[in-house]
N, C-alpha and C. Protein backbone atom coordinates (compact mmCIF):
# COMPACT_ATOMS: atom_id res chain seq x y z
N UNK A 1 0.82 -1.19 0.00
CA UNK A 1 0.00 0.00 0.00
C UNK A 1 0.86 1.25 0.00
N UNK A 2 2.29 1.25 -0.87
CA UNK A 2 3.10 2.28 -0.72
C UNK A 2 2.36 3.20 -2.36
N UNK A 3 2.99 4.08 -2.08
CA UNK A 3 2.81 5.40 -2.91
C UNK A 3 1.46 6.06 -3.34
N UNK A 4 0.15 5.64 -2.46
CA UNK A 4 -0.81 6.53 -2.60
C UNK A 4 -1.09 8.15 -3.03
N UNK A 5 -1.98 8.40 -3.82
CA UNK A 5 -2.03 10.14 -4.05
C UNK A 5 -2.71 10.31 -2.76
N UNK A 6 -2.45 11.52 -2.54
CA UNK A 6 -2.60 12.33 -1.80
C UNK A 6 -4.04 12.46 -1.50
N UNK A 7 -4.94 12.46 -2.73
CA UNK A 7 -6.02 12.61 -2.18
C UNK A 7 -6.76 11.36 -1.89
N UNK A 8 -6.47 10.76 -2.21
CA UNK A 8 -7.22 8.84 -1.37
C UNK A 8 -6.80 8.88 -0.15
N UNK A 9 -6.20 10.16 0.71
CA UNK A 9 -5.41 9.72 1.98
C UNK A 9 -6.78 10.39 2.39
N UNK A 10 -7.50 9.74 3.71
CA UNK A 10 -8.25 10.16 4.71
C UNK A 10 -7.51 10.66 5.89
N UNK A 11 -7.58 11.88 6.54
CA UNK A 11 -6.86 12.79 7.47
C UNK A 11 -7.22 12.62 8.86
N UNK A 12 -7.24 12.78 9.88
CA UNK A 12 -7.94 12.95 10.93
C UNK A 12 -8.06 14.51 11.26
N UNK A 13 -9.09 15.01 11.95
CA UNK A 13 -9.31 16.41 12.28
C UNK A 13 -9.59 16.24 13.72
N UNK A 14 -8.99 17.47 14.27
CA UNK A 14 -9.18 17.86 15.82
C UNK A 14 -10.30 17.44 16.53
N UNK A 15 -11.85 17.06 16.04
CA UNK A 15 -12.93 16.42 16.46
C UNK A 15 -12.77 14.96 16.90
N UNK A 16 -12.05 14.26 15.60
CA UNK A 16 -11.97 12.78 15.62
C UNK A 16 -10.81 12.97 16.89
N UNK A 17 -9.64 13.76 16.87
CA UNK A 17 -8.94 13.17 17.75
C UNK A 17 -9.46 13.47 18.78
N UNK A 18 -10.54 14.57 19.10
CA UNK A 18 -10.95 15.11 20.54
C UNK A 18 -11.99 13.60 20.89
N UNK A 19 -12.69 12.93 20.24
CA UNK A 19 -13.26 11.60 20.12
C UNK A 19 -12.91 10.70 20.60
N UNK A 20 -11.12 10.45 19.94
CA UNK A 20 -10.42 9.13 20.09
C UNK A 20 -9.86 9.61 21.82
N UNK A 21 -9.41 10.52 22.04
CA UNK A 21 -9.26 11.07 23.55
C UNK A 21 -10.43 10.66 24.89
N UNK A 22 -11.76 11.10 24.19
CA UNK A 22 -12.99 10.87 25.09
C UNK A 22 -12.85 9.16 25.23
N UNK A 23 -12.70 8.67 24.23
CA UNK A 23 -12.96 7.08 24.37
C UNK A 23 -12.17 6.51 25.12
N UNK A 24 -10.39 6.89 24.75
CA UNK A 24 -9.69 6.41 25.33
C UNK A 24 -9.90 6.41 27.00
N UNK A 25 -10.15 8.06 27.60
CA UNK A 25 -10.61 8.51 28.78
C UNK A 25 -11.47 7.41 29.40
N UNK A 26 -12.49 7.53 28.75
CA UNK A 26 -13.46 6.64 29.23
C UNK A 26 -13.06 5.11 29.82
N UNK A 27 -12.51 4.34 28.40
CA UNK A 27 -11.89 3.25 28.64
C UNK A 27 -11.21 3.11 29.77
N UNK A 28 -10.24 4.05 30.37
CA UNK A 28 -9.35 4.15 31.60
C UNK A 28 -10.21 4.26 32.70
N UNK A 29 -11.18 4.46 32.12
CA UNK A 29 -11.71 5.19 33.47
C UNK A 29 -12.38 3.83 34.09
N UNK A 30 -13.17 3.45 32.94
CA UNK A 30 -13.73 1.92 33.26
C UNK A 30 -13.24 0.90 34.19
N UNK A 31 -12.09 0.98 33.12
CA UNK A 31 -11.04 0.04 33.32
C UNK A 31 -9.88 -0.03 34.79
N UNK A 32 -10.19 1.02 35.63
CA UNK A 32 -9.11 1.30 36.47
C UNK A 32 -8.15 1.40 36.44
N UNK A 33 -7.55 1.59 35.20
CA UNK A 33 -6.22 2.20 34.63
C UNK A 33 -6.13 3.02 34.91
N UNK A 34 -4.68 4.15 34.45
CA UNK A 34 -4.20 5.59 34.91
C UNK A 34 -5.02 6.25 34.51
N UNK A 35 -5.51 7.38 35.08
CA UNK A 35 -6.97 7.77 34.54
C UNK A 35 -5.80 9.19 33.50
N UNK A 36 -6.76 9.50 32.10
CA UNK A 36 -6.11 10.69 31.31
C UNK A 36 -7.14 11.63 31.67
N UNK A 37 -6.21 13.30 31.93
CA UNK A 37 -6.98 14.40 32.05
C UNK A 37 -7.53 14.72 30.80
N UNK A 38 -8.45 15.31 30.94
CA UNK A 38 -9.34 15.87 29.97
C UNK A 38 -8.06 16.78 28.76
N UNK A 39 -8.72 16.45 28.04
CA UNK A 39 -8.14 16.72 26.03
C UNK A 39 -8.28 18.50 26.67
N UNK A 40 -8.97 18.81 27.23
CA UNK A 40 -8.29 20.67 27.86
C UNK A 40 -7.46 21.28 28.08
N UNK A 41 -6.68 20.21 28.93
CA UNK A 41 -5.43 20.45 29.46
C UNK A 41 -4.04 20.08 28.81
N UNK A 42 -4.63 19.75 27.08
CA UNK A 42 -3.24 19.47 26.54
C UNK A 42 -2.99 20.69 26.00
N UNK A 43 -1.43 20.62 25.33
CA UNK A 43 -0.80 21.76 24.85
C UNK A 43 -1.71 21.69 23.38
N UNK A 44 -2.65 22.73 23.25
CA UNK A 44 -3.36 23.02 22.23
C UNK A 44 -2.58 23.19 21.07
N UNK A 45 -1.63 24.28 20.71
CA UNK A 45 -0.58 24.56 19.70
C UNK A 45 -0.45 22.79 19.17
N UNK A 46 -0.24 21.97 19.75
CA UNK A 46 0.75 21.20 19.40
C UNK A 46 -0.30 20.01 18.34
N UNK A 47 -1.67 19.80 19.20
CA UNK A 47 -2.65 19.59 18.42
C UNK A 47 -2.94 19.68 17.06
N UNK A 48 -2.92 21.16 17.12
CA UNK A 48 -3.25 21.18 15.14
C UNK A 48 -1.70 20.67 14.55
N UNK A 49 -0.50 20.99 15.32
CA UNK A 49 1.06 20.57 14.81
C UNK A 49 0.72 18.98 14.15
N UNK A 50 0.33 18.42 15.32
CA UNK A 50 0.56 16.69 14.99
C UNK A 50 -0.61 16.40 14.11
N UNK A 51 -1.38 17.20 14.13
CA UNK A 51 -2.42 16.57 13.33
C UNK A 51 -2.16 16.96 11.63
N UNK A 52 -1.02 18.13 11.34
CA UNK A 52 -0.53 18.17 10.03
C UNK A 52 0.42 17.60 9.88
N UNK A 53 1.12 16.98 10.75
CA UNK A 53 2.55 16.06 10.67
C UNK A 53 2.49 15.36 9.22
N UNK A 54 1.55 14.43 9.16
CA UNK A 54 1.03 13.43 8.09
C UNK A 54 0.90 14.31 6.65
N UNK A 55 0.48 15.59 6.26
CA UNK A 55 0.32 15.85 5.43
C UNK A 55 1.73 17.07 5.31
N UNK A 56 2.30 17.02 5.97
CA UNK A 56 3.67 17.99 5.12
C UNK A 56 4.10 18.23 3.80
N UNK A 57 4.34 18.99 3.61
CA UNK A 57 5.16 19.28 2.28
C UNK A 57 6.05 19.89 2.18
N UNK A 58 7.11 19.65 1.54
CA UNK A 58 8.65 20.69 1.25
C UNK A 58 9.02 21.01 -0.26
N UNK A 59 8.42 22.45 -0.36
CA UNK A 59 8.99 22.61 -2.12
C UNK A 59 7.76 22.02 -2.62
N UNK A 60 6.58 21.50 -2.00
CA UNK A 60 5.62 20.73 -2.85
C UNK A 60 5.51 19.54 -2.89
N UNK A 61 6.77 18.91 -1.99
CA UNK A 61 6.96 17.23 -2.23
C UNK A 61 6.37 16.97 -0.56
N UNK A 62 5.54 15.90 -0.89
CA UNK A 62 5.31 15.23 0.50
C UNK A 62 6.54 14.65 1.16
N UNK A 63 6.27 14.67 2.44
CA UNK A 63 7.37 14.40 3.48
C UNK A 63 7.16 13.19 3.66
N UNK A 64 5.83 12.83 3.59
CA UNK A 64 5.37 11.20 3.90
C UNK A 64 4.16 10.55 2.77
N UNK A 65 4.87 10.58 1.81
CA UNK A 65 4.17 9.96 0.97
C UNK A 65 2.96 8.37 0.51
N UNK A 66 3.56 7.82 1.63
CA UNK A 66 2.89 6.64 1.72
C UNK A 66 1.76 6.70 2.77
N UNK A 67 1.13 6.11 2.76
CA UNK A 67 0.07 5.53 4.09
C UNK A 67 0.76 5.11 5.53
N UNK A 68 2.23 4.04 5.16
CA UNK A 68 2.99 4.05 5.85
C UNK A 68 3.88 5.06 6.77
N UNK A 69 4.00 5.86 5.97
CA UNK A 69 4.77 7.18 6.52
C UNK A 69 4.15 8.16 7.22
N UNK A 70 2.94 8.27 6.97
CA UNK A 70 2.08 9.13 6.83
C UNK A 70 1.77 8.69 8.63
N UNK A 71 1.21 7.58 8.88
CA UNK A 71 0.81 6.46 9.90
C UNK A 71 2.04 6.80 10.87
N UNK A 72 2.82 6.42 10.49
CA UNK A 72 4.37 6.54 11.24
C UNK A 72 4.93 8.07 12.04
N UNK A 73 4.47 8.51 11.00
CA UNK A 73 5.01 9.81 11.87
C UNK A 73 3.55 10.41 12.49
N UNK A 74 2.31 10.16 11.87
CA UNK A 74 1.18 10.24 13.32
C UNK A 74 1.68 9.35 14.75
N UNK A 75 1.76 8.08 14.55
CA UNK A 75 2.34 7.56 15.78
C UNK A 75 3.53 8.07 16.34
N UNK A 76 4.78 8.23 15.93
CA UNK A 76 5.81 9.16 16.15
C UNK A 76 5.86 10.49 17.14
N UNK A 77 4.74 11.77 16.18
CA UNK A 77 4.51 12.60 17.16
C UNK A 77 3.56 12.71 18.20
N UNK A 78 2.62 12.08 18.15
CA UNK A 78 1.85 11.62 19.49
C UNK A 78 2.66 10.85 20.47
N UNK A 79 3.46 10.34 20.46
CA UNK A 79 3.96 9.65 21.08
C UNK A 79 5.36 10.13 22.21
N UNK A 80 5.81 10.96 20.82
CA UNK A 80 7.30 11.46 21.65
C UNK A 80 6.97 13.19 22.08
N UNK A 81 5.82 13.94 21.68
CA UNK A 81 5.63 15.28 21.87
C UNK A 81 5.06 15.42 23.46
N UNK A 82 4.57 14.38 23.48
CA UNK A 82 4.33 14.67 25.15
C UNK A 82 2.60 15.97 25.05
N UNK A 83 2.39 15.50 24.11
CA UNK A 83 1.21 16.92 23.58
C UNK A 83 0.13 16.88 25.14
N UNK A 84 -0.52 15.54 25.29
CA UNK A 84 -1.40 15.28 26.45
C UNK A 84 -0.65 14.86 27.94
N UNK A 85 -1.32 15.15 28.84
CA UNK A 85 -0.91 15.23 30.18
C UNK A 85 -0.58 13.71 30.47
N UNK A 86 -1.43 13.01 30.39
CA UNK A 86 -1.41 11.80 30.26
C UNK A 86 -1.68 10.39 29.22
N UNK A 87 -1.31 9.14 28.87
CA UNK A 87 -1.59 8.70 27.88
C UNK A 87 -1.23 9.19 26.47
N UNK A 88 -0.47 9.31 26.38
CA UNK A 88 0.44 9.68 25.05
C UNK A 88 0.90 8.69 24.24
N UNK A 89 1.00 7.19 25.03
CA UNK A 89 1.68 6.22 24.40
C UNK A 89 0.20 5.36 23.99
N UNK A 90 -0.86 5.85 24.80
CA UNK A 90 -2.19 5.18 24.44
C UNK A 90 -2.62 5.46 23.74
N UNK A 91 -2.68 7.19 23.22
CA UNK A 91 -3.52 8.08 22.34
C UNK A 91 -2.72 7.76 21.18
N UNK A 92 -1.35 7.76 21.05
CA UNK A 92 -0.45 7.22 19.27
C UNK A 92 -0.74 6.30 19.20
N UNK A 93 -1.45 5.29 19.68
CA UNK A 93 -1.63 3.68 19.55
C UNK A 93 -3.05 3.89 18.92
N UNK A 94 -4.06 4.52 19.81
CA UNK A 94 -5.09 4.13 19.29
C UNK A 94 -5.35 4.90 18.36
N UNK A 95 -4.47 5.94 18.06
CA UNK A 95 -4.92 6.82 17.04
C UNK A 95 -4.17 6.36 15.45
N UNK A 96 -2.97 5.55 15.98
CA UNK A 96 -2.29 5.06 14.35
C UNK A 96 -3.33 4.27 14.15
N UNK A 97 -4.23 3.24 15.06
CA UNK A 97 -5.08 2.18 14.73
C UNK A 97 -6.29 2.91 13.67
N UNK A 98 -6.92 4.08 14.44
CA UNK A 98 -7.71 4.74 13.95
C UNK A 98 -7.71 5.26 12.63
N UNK A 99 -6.41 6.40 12.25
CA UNK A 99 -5.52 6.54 11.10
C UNK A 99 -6.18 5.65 9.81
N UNK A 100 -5.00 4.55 10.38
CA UNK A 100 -5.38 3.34 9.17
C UNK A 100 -6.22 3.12 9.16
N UNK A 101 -7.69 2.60 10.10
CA UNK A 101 -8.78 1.86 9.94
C UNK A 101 -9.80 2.98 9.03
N UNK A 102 -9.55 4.09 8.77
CA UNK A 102 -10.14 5.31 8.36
C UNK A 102 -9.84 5.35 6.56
N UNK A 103 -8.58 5.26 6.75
CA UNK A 103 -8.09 4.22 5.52
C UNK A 103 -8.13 3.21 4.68
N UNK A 104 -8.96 2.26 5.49
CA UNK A 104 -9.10 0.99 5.03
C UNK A 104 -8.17 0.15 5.17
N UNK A 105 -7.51 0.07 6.08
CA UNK A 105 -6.35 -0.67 6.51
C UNK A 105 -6.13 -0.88 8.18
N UNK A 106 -5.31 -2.34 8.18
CA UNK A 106 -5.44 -2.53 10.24
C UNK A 106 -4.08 -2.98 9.96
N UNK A 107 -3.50 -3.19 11.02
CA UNK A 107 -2.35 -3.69 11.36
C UNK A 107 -2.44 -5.25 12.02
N UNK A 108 -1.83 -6.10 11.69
CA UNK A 108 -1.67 -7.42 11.72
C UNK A 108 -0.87 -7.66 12.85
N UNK A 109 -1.03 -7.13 14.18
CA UNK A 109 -0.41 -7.26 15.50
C UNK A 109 -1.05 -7.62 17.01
N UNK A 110 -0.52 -8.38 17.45
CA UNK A 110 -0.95 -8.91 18.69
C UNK A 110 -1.15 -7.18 19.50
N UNK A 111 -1.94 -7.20 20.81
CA UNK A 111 -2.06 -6.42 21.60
C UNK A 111 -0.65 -6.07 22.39
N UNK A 112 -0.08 -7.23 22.70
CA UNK A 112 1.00 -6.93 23.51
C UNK A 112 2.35 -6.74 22.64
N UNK A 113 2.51 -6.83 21.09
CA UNK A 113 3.26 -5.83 20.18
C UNK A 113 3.06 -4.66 19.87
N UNK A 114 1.87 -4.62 19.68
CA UNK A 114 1.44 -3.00 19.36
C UNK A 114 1.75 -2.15 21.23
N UNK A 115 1.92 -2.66 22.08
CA UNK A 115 2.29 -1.81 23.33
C UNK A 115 3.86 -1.94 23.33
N UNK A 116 4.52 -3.26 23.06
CA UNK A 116 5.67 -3.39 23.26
C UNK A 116 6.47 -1.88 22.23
N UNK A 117 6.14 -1.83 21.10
CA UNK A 117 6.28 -1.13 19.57
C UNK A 117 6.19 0.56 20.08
N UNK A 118 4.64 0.98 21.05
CA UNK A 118 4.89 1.88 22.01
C UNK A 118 5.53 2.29 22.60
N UNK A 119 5.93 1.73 23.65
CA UNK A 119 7.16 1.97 24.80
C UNK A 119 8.66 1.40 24.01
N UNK A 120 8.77 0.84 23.39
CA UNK A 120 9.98 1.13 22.48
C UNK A 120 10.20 2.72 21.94
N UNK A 121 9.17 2.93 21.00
CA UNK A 121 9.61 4.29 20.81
C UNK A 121 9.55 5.51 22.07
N UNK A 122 8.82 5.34 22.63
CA UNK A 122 8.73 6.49 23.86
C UNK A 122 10.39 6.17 24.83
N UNK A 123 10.92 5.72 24.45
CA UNK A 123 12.04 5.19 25.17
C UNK A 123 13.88 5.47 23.83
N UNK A 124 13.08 5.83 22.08
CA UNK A 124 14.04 6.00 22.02
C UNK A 124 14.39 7.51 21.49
N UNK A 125 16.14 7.95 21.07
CA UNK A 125 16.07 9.27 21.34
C UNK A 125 15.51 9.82 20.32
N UNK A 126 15.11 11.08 20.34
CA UNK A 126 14.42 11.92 19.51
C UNK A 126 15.72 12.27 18.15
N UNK A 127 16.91 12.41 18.83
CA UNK A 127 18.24 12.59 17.39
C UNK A 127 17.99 11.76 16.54
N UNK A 128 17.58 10.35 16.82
CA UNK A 128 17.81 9.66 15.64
C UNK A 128 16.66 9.48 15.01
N UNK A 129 15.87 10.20 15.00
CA UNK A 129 14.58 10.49 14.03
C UNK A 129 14.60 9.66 12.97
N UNK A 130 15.67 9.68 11.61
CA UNK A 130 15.31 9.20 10.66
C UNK A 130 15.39 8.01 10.51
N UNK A 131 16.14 7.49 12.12
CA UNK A 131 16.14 5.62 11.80
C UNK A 131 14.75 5.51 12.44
N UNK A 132 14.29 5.74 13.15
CA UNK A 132 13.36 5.37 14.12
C UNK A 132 11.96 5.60 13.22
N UNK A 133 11.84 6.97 12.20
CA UNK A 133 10.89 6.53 11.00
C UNK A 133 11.31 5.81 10.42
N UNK A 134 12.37 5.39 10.02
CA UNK A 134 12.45 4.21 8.88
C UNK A 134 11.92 2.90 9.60
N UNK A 135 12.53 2.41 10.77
CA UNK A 135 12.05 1.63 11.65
C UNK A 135 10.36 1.50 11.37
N UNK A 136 9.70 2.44 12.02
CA UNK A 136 8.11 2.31 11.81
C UNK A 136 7.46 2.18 11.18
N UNK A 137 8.15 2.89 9.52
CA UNK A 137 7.66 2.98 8.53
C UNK A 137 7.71 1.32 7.74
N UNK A 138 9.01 1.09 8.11
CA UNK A 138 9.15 -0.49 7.76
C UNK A 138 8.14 -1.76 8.86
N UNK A 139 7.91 -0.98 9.73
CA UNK A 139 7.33 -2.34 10.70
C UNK A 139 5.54 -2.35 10.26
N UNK A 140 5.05 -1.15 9.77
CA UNK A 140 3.75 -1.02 10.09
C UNK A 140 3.35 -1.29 7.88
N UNK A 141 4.60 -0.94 7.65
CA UNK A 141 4.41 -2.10 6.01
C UNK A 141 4.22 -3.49 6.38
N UNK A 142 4.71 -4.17 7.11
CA UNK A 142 5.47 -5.34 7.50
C UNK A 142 4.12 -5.99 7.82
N UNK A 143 3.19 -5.52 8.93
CA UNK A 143 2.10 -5.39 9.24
C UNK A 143 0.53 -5.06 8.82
N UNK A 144 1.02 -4.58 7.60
CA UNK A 144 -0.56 -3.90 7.41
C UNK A 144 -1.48 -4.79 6.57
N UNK A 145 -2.21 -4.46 6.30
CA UNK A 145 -2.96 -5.47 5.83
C UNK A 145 -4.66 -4.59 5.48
N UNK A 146 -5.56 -5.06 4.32
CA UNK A 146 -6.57 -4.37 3.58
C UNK A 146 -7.45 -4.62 4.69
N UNK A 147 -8.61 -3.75 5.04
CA UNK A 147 -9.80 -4.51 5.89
C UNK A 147 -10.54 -5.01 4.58
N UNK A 148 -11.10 -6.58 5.07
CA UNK A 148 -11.75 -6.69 4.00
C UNK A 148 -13.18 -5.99 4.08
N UNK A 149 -14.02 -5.91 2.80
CA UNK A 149 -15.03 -4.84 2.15
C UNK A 149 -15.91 -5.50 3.12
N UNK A 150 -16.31 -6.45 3.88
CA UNK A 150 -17.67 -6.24 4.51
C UNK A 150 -17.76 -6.31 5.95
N UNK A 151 -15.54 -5.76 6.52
CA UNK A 151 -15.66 -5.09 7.86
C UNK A 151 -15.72 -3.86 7.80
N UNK A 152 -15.80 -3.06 6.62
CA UNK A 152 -15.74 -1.69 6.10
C UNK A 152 -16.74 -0.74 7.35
């Protein structure tokens, strides 16, 4: 699923992620997990930042041309920006899931890879950026997979 145009790419907007936040919230909350503060108290600026990460351009050329890339560096900056108070490593998880599934695409990973894959990156340094996208960009190819048309 490498080299998609641009416009077959489905985006996420500040609603869906204010959404994927409430759910996640909720879920924690259910669940007796670490509870996340309310989507209020994150660094707003950084919000609309990560949410154009995926669609960059330089000179006109996309920065992340693939679905893969695109995916990768959504998980990437949710993850290492520290944008929300809490759950940062939950919100890039469920939101690369989201991403793709918006797409028409899931990832082919156990629960406890897709966390392991998490706290790997939240753990590595921010200098080496371009291995650590290549890394993701290669793992979540590695992984992906079409939803078929009548889980659509």
């Amino acid at each position: 699923m490498t080299g998609e145009n641009d416009s077959t790419i489905h985006y996420l907007d500040r609603t869906a992620l204010e959404r994927i936040h409430a759910v996640l919230s909720d879920f924690a909350t259910r669940n007796g997990d670490e509870p996340i503060p309310s989507i209020r108290l994150a660094k707003a600026a950084e919000i609309e930042s990560l949410l154009a990460a995926p669609k960059h351009r330089f000179f006109g050329i996309e920065a992340y041309p693939t679905i893969e890339e695109k995916a990768a560096i959504l998980f990437y900056t949710i993850n290492k920006r520290q944008t929300f108070l809490n759950g940062n490593k939950r919100m890039s998880t469920l939101t690369l899931l989201v991403f793709l599934g918006i797409n028409g695409s899931m990832l082919t990973v156990s629960p406890d890879e897709l966390t392991e894959k998490a706290l790997w990156l939240a753990n590595t340094p921010s200098l080496e950026f371009p291995e650590i996208k290549k890394n993701l960009t290669a793992w979540i190819r590695d992984h992906l997979m079409a939803i078929p048309p009548e889980h659509e």
